[in-house]
N, C-alpha and C. Protein backbone atom coordinates (compact mmCIF):
# COMPACT_ATOMS: atom_id res chain seq x y z
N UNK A 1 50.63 53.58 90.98
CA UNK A 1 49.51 53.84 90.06
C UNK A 1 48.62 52.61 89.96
N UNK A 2 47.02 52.74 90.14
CA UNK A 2 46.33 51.82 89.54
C UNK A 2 46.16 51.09 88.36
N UNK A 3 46.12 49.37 88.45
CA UNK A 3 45.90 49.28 87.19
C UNK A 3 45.08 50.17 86.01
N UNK A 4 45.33 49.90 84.77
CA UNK A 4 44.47 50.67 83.67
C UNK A 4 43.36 50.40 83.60
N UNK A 5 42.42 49.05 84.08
CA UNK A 5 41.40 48.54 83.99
C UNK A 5 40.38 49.61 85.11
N UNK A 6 41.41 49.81 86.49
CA UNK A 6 41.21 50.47 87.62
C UNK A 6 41.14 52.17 87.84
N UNK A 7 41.92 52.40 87.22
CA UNK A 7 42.77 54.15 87.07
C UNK A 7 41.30 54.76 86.06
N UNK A 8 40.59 54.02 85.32
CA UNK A 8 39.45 54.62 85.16
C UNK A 8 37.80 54.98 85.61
N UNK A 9 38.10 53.89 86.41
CA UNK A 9 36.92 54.39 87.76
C UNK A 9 37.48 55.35 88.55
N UNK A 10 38.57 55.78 88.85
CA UNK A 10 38.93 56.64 89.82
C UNK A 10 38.39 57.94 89.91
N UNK A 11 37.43 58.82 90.56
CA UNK A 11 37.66 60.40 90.82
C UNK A 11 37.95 60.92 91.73
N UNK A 12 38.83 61.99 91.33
CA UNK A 12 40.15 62.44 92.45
C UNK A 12 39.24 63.55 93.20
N UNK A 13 38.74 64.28 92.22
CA UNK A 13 37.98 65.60 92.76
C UNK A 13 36.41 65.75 91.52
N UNK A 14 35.31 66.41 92.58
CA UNK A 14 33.85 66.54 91.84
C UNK A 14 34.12 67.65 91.39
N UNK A 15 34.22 67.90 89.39
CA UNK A 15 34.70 69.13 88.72
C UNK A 15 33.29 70.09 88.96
N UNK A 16 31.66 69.16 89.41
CA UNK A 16 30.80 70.24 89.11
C UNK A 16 29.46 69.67 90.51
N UNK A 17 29.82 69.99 91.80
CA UNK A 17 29.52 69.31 92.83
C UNK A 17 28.00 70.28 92.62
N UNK A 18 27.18 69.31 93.32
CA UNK A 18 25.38 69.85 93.56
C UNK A 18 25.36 71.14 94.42
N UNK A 19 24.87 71.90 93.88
CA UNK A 19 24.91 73.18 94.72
C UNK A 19 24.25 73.06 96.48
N UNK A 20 23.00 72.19 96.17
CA UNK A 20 21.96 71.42 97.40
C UNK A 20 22.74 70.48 98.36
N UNK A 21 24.10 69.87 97.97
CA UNK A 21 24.82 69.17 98.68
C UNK A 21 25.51 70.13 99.83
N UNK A 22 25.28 69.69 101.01
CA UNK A 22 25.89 70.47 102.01
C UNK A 22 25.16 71.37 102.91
N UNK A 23 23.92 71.89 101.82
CA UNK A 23 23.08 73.18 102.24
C UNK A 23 21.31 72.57 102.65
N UNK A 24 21.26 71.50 101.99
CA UNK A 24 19.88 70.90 102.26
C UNK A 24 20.11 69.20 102.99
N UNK A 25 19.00 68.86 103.73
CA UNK A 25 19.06 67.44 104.15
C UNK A 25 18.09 66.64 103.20
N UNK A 26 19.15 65.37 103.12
CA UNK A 26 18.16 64.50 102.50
C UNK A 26 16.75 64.59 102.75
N UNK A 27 15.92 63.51 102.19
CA UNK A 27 14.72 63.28 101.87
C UNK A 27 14.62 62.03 103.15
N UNK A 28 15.42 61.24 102.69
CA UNK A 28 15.81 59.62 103.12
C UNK A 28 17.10 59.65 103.55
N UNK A 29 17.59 59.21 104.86
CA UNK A 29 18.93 58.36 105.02
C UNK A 29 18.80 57.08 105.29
N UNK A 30 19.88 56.20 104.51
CA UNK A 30 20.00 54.73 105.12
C UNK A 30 21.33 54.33 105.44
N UNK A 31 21.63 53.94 106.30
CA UNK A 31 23.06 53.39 106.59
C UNK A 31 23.14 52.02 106.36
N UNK A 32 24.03 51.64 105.65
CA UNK A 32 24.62 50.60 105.36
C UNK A 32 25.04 49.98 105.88
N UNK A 33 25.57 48.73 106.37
CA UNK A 33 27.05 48.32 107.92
C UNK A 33 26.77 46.76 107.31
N UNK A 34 28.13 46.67 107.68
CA UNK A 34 28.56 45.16 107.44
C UNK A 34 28.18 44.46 108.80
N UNK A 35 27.80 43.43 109.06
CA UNK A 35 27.07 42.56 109.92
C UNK A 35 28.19 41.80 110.41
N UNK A 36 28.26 40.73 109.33
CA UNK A 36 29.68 39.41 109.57
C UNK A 36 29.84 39.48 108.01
N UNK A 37 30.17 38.37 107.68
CA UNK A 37 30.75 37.88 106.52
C UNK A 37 29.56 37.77 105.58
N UNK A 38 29.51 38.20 104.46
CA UNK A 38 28.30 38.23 103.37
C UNK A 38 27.01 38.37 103.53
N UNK A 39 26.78 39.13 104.76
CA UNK A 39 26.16 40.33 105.45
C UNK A 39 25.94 41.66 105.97
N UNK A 40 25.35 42.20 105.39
CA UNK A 40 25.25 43.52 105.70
C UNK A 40 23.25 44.08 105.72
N UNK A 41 23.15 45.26 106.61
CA UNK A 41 21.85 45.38 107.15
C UNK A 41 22.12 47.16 106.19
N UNK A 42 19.96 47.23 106.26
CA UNK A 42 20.47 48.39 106.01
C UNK A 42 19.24 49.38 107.18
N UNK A 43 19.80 50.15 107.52
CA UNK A 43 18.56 50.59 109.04
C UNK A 43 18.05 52.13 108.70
N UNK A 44 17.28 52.78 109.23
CA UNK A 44 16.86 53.71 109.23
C UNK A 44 17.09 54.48 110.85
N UNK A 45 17.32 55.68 111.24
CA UNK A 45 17.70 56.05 112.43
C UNK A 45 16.42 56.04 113.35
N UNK A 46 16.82 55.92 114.42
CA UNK A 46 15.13 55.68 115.17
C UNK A 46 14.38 54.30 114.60
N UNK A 47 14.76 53.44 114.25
CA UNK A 47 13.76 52.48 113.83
C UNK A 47 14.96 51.54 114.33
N UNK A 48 13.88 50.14 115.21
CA UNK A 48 15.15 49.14 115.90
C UNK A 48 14.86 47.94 114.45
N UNK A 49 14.50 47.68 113.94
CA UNK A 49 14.58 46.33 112.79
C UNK A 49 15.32 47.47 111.93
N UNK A 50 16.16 46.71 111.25
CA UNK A 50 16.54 46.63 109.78
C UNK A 50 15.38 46.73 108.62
N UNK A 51 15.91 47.94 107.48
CA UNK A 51 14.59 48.00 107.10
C UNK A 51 14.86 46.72 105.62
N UNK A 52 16.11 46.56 105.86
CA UNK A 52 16.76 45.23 104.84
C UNK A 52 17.62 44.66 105.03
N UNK A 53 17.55 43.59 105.04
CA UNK A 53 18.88 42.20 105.05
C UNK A 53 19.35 42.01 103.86
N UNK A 54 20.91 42.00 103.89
CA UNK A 54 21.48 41.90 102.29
C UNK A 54 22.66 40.68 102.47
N UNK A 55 22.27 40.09 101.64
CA UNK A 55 23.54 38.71 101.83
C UNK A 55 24.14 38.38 100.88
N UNK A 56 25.25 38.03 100.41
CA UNK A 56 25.84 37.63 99.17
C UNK A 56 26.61 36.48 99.17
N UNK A 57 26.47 35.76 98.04
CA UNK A 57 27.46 34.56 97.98
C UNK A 57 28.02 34.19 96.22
N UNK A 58 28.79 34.05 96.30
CA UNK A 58 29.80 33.87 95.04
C UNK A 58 29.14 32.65 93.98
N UNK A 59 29.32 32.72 92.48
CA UNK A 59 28.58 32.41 92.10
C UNK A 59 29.71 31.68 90.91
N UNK A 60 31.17 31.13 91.16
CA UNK A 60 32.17 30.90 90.43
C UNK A 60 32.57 31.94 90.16
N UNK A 61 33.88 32.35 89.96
CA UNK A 61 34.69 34.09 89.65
C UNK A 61 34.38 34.17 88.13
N UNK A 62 34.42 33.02 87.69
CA UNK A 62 33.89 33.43 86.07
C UNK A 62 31.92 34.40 86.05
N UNK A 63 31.56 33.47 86.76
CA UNK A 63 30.10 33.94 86.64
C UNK A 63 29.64 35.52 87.75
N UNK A 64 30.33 35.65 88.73
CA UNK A 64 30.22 37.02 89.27
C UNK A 64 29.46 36.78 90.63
N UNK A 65 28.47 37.50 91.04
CA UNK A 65 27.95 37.32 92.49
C UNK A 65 26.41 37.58 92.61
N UNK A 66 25.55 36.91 93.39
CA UNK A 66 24.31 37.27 93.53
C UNK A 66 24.15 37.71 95.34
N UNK A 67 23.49 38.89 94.84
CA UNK A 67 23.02 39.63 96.17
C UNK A 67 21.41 39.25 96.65
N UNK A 68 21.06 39.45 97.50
CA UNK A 68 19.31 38.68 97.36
C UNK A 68 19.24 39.82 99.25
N UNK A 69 18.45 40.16 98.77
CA UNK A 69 17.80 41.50 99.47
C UNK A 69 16.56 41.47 99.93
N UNK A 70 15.99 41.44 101.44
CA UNK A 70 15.03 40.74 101.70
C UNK A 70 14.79 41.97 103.13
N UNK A 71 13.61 41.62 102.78
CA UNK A 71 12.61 42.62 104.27
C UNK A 71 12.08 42.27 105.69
N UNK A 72 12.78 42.65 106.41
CA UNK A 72 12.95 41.92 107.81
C UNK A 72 11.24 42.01 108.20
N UNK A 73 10.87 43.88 107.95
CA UNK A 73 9.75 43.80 108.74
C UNK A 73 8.75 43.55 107.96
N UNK A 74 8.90 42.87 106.62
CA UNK A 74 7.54 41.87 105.97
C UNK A 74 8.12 40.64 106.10
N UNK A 75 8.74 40.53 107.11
CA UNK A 75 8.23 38.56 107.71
C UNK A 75 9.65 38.12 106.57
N UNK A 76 10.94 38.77 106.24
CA UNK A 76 11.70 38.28 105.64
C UNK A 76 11.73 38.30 104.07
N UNK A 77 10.81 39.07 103.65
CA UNK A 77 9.83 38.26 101.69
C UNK A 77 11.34 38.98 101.13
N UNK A 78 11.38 38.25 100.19
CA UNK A 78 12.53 38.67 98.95
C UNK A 78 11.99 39.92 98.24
N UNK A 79 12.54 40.81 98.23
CA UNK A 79 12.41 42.25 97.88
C UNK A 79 13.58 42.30 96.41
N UNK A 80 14.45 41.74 96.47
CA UNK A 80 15.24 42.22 95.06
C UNK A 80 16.49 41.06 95.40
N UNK A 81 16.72 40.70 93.95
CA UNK A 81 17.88 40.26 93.32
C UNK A 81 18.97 40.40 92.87
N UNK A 82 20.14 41.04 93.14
CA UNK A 82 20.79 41.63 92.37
C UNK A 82 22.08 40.75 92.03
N UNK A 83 22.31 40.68 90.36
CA UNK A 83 22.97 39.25 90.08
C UNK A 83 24.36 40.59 89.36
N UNK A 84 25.52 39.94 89.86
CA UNK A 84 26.40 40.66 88.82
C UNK A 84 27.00 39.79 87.69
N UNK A 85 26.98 39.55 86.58
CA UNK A 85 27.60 39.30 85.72
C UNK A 85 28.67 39.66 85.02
N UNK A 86 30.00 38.56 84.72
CA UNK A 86 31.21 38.97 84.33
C UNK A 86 30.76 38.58 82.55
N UNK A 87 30.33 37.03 82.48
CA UNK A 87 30.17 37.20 81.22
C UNK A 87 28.72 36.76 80.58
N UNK A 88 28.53 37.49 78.95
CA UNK A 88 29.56 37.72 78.13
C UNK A 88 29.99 39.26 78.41
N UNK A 89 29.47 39.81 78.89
CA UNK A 89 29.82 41.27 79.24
C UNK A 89 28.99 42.09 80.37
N UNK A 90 30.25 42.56 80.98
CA UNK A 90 29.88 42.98 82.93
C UNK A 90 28.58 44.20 82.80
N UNK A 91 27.87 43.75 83.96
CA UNK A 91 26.72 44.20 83.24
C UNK A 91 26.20 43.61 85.25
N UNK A 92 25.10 44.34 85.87
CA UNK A 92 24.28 44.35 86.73
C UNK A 92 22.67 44.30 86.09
N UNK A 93 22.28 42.91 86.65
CA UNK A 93 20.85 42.66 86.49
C UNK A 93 20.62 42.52 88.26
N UNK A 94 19.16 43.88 88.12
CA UNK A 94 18.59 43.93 89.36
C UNK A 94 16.71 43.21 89.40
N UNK A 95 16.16 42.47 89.98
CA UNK A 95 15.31 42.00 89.79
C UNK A 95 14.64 41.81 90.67
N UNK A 96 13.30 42.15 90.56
CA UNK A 96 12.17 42.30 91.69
C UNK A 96 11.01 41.46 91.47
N UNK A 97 11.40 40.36 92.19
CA UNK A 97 10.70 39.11 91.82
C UNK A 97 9.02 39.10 92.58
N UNK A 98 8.28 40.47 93.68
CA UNK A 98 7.05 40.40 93.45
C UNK A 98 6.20 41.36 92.78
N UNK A 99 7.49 42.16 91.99
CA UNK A 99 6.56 43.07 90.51
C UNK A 99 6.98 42.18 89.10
N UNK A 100 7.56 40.87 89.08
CA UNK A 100 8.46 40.92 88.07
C UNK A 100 8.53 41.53 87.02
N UNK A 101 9.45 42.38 87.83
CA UNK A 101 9.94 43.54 87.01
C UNK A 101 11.78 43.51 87.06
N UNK A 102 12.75 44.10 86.27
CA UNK A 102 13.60 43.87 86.63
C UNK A 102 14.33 44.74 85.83
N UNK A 103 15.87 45.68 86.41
CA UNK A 103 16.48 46.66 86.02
C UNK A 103 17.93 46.32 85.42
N UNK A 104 18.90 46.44 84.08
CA UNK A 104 19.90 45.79 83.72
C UNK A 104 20.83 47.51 83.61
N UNK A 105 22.23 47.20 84.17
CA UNK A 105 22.87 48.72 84.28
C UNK A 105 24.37 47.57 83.75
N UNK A 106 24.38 48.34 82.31
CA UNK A 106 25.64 47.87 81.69
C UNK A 106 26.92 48.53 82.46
N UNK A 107 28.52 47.96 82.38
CA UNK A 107 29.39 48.26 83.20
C UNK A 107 29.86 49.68 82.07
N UNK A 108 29.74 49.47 81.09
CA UNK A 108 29.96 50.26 79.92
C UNK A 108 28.99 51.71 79.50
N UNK A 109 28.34 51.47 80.35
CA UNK A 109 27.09 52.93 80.44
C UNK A 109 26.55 52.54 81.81
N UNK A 110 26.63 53.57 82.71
CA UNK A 110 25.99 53.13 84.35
C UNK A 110 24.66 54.74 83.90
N UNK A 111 23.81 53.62 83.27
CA UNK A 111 22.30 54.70 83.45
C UNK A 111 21.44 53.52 83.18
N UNK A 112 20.07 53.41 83.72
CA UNK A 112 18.83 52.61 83.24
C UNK A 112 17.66 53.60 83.60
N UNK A 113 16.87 52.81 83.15
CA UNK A 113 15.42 53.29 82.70
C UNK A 113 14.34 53.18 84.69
N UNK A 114 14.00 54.27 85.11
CA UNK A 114 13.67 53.77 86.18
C UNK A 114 12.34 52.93 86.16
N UNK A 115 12.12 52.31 86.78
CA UNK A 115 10.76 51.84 87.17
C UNK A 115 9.46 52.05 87.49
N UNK A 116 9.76 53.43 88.41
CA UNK A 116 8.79 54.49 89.08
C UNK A 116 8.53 55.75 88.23
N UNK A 117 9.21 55.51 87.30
CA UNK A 117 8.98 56.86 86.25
C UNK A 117 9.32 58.09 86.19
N UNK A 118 10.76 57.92 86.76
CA UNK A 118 11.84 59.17 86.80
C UNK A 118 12.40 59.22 85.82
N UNK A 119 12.47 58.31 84.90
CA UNK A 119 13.11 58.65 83.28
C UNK A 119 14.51 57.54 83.42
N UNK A 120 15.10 58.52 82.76
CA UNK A 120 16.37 57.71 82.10
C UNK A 120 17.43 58.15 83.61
N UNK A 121 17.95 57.47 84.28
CA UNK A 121 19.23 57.82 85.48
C UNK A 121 20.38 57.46 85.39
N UNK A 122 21.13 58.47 85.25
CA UNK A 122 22.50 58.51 85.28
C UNK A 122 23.54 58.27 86.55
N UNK A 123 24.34 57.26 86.82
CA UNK A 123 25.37 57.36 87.70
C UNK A 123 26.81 58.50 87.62
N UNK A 124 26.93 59.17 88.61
CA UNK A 124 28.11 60.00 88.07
C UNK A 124 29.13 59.74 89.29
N UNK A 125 30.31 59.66 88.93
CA UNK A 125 31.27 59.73 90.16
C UNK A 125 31.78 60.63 90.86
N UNK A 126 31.66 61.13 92.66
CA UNK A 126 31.99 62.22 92.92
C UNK A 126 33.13 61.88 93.59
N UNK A 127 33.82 60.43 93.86
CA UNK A 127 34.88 60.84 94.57
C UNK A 127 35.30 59.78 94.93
N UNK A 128 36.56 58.83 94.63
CA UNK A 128 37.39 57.64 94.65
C UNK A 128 38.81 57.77 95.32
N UNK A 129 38.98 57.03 96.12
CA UNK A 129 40.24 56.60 96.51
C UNK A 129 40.67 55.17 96.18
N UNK A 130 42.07 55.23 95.75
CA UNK A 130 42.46 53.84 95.45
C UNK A 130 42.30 52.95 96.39
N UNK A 131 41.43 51.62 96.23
CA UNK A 131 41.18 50.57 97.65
C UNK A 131 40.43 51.38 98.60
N UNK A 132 40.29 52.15 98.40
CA UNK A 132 39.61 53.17 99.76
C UNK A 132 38.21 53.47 99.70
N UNK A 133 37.95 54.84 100.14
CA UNK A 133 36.29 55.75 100.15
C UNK A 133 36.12 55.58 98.35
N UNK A 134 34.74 55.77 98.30
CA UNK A 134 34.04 56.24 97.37
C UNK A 134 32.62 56.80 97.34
N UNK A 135 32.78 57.38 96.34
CA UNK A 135 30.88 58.58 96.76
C UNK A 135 30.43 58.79 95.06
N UNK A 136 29.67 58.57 94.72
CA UNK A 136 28.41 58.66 93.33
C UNK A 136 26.83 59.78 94.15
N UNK A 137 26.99 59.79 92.77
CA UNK A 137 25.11 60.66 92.86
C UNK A 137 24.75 60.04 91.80
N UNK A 138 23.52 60.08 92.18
CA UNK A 138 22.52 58.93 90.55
C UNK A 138 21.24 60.71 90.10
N UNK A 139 21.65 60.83 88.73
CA UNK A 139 20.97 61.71 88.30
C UNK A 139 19.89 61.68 87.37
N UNK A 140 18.89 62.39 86.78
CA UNK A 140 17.97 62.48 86.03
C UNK A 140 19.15 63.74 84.68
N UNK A 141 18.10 64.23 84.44
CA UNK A 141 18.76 64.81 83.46
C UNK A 141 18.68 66.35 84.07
N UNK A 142 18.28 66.89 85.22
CA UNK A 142 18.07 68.17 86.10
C UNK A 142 18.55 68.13 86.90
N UNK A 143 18.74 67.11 87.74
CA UNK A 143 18.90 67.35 89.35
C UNK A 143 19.61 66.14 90.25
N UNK A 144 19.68 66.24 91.14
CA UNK A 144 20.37 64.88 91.93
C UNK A 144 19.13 64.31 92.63
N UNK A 145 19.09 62.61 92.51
CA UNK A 145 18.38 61.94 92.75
C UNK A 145 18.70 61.33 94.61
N UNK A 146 19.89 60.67 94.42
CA UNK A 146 20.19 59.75 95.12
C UNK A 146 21.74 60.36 95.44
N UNK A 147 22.33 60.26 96.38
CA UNK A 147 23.93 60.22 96.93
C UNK A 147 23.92 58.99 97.66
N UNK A 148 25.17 58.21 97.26
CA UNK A 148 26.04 56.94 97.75
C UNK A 148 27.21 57.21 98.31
N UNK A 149 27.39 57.01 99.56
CA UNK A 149 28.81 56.86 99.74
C UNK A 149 29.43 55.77 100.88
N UNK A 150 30.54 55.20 100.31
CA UNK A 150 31.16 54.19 101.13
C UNK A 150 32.80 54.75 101.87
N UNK A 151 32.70 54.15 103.24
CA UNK A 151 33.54 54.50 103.80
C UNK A 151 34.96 54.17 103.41
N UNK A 152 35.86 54.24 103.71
CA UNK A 152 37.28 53.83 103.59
C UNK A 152 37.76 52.33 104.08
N UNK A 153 37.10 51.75 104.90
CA UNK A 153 37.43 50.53 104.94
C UNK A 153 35.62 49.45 104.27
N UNK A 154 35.48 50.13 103.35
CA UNK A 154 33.96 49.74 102.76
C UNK A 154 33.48 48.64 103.48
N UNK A 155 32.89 49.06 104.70
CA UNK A 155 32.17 48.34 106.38
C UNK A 155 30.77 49.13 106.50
N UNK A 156 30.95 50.48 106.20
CA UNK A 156 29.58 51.37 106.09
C UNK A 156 29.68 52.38 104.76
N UNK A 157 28.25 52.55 104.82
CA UNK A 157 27.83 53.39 103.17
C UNK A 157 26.85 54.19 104.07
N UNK A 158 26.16 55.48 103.13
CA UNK A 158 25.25 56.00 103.64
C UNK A 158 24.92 56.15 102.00
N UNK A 159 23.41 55.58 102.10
CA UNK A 159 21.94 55.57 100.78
C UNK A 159 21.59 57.27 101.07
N UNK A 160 21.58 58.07 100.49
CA UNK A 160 20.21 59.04 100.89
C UNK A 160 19.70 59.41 99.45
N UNK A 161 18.72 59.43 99.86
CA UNK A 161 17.43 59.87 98.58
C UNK A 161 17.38 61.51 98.92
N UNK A 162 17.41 62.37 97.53
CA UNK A 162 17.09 63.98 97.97
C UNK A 162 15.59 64.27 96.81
N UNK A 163 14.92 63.30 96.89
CA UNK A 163 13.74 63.89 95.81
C UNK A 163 12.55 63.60 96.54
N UNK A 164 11.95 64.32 96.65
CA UNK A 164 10.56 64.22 97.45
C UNK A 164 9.62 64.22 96.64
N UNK A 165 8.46 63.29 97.44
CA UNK A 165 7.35 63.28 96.91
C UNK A 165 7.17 61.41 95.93
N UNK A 166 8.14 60.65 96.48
CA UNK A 166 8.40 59.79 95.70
C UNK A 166 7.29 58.67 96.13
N UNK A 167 6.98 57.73 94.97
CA UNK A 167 6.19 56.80 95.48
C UNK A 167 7.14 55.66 96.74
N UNK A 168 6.75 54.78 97.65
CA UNK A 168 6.91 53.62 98.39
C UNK A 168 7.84 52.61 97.68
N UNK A 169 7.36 52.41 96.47
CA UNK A 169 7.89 51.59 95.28
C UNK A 169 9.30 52.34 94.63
N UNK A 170 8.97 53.67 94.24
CA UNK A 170 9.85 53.74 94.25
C UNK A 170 11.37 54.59 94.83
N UNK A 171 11.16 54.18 96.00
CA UNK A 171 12.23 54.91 96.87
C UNK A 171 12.29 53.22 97.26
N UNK A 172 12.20 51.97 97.44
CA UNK A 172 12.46 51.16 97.52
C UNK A 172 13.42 50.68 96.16
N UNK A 173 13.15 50.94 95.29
CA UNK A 173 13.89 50.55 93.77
C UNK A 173 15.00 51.59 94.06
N UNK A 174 15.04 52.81 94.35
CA UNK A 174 16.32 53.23 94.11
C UNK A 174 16.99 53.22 95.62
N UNK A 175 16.42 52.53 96.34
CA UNK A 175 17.72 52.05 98.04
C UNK A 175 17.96 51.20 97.09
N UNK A 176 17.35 49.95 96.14
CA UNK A 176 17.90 48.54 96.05
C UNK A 176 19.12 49.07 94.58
N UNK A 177 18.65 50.18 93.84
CA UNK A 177 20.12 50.45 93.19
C UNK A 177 21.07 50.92 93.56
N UNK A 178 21.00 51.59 95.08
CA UNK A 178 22.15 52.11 95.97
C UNK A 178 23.00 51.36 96.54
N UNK A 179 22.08 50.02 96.61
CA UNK A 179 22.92 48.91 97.19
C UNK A 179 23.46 47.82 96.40
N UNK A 180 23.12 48.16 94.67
CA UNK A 180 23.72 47.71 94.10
C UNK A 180 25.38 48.41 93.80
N UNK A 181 24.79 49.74 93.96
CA UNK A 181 26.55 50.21 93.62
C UNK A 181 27.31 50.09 94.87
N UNK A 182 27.18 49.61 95.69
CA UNK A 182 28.08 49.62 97.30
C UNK A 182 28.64 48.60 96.88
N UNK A 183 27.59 47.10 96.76
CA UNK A 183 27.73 45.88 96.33
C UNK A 183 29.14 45.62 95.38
N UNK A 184 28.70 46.56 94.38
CA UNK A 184 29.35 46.54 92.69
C UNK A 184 30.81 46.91 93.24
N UNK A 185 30.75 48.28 93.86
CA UNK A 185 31.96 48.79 94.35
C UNK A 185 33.34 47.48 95.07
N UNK A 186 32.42 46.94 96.02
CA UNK A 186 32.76 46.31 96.99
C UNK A 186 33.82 44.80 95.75
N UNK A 187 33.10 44.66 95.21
CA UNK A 187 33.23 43.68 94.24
C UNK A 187 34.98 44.35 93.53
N UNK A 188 34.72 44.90 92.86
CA UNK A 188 35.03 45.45 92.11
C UNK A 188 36.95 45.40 93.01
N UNK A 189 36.69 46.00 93.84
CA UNK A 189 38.31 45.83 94.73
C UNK A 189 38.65 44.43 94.78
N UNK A 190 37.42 43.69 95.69
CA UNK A 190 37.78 42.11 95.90
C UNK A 190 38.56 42.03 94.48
N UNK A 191 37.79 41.67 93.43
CA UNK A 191 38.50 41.47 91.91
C UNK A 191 39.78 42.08 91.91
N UNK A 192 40.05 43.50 92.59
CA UNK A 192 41.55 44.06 92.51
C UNK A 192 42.40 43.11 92.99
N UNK A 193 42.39 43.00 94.41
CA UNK A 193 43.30 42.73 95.16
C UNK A 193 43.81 40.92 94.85
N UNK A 194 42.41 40.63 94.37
CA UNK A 194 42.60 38.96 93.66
C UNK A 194 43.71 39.38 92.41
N UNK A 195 43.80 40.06 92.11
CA UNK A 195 44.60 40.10 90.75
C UNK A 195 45.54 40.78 91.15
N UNK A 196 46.10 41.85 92.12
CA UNK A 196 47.18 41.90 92.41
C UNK A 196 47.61 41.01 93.31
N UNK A 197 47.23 39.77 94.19
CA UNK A 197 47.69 38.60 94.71
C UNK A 197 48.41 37.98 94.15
N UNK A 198 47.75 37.68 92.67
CA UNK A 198 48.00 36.81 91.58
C UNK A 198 49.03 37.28 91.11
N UNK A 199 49.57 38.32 90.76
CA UNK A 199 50.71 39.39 89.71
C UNK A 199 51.63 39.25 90.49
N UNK A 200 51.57 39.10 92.27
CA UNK A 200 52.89 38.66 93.05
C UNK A 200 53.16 37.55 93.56
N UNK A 201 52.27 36.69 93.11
CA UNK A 201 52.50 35.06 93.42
C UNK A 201 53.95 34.68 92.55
């Protein structure tokens, strides 16, 4: 059994799956893939650049991790920030340093306010394995926005957007919150397995 901290992110099975899942194609796909070490790209099919470079580096285990997300085919420019914070309370600040503008998704409520003016968005969980796969949809209060999912050895994810008609801006803001929950996810085990290291030292 998973720790208790753990055993509550878990979902075993989606009690109320999107009817559109399965039967319609995204809007957007992006694939995710791990590069090397605190690298990962994110590409579009048919397109040879990366439509983003994502890098991460540790920031003390007390203080959490910063992600910094940058655009190959605008000459490299910093596109988003994404800082995780442990304290005083776990909490994702995402930040877009050439609108400064910037998005905060408490660990304790996974919804924020969008940017582009989709309203209030909800994260919901469709499907967890211990250490393993995981899959979310990010919702409005009608419909499914966004599907996330990470593979089993979390090396690849697939972003897809299912809402059309979206502005540039913001189908860019919600890849950079898709890649915050891969990120978050990704995190989130590291922190496991550090603490079950520790419990058998």
């Amino acid at each position: 059994m998973a720790p208790a901290w753990l055993e509550k992110h878990i979902v075993r099975e989606d009690p109320s799956p999107d009817p559109r899942r399965g039967k319609e194609q995204p809007v957007f796909e992006f694939k995710y893939s791990d590069v090397e070490a605190h690298h990962r790209v994110l590409t579009v099919e048919g397109e040879a650049t990366p439509r983003y470079d994502v890098t991460r580096r540790s920031i003390l285990i007390a203080f959490g991790d910063k992600i910094t997300v940058t655009s190959p085919i605008n000459g490299g420019e910093t596109v988003a920030v994404i800082d995780f914070h442990t304290l005083p309370s776990p909490r994702t600040v995402i930040e877009f340093p050439q609108r400064r503008q910037e998005i905060t998704v408490k660990m304790s409520t996974p919804e924020y306010e969008s940017l582009g003016g989709l309203g209030r968005l909800r994260w919901k969980g469709t499907g967890m394995a211990l250490l393993s796969s995981a899959s979310w949809e990010l919702r409005d209060q009608q419909e499914l926005i966004m599907s996330v999912a990470v593979d089993a050895q979390r090396i690849n994810a697939m972003i897809c957007l299912w809402r059309s008609g979206l502005s540039a801006e913001t189908i860019e803001e919600l890849v950079i919150v898709g890649i915050s929950q891969v990120e978050g996810y990704k995190r989130m085990i590291r922190t496991s397995m550090v603490s079950a290291a520790s419990a058998l030292a």
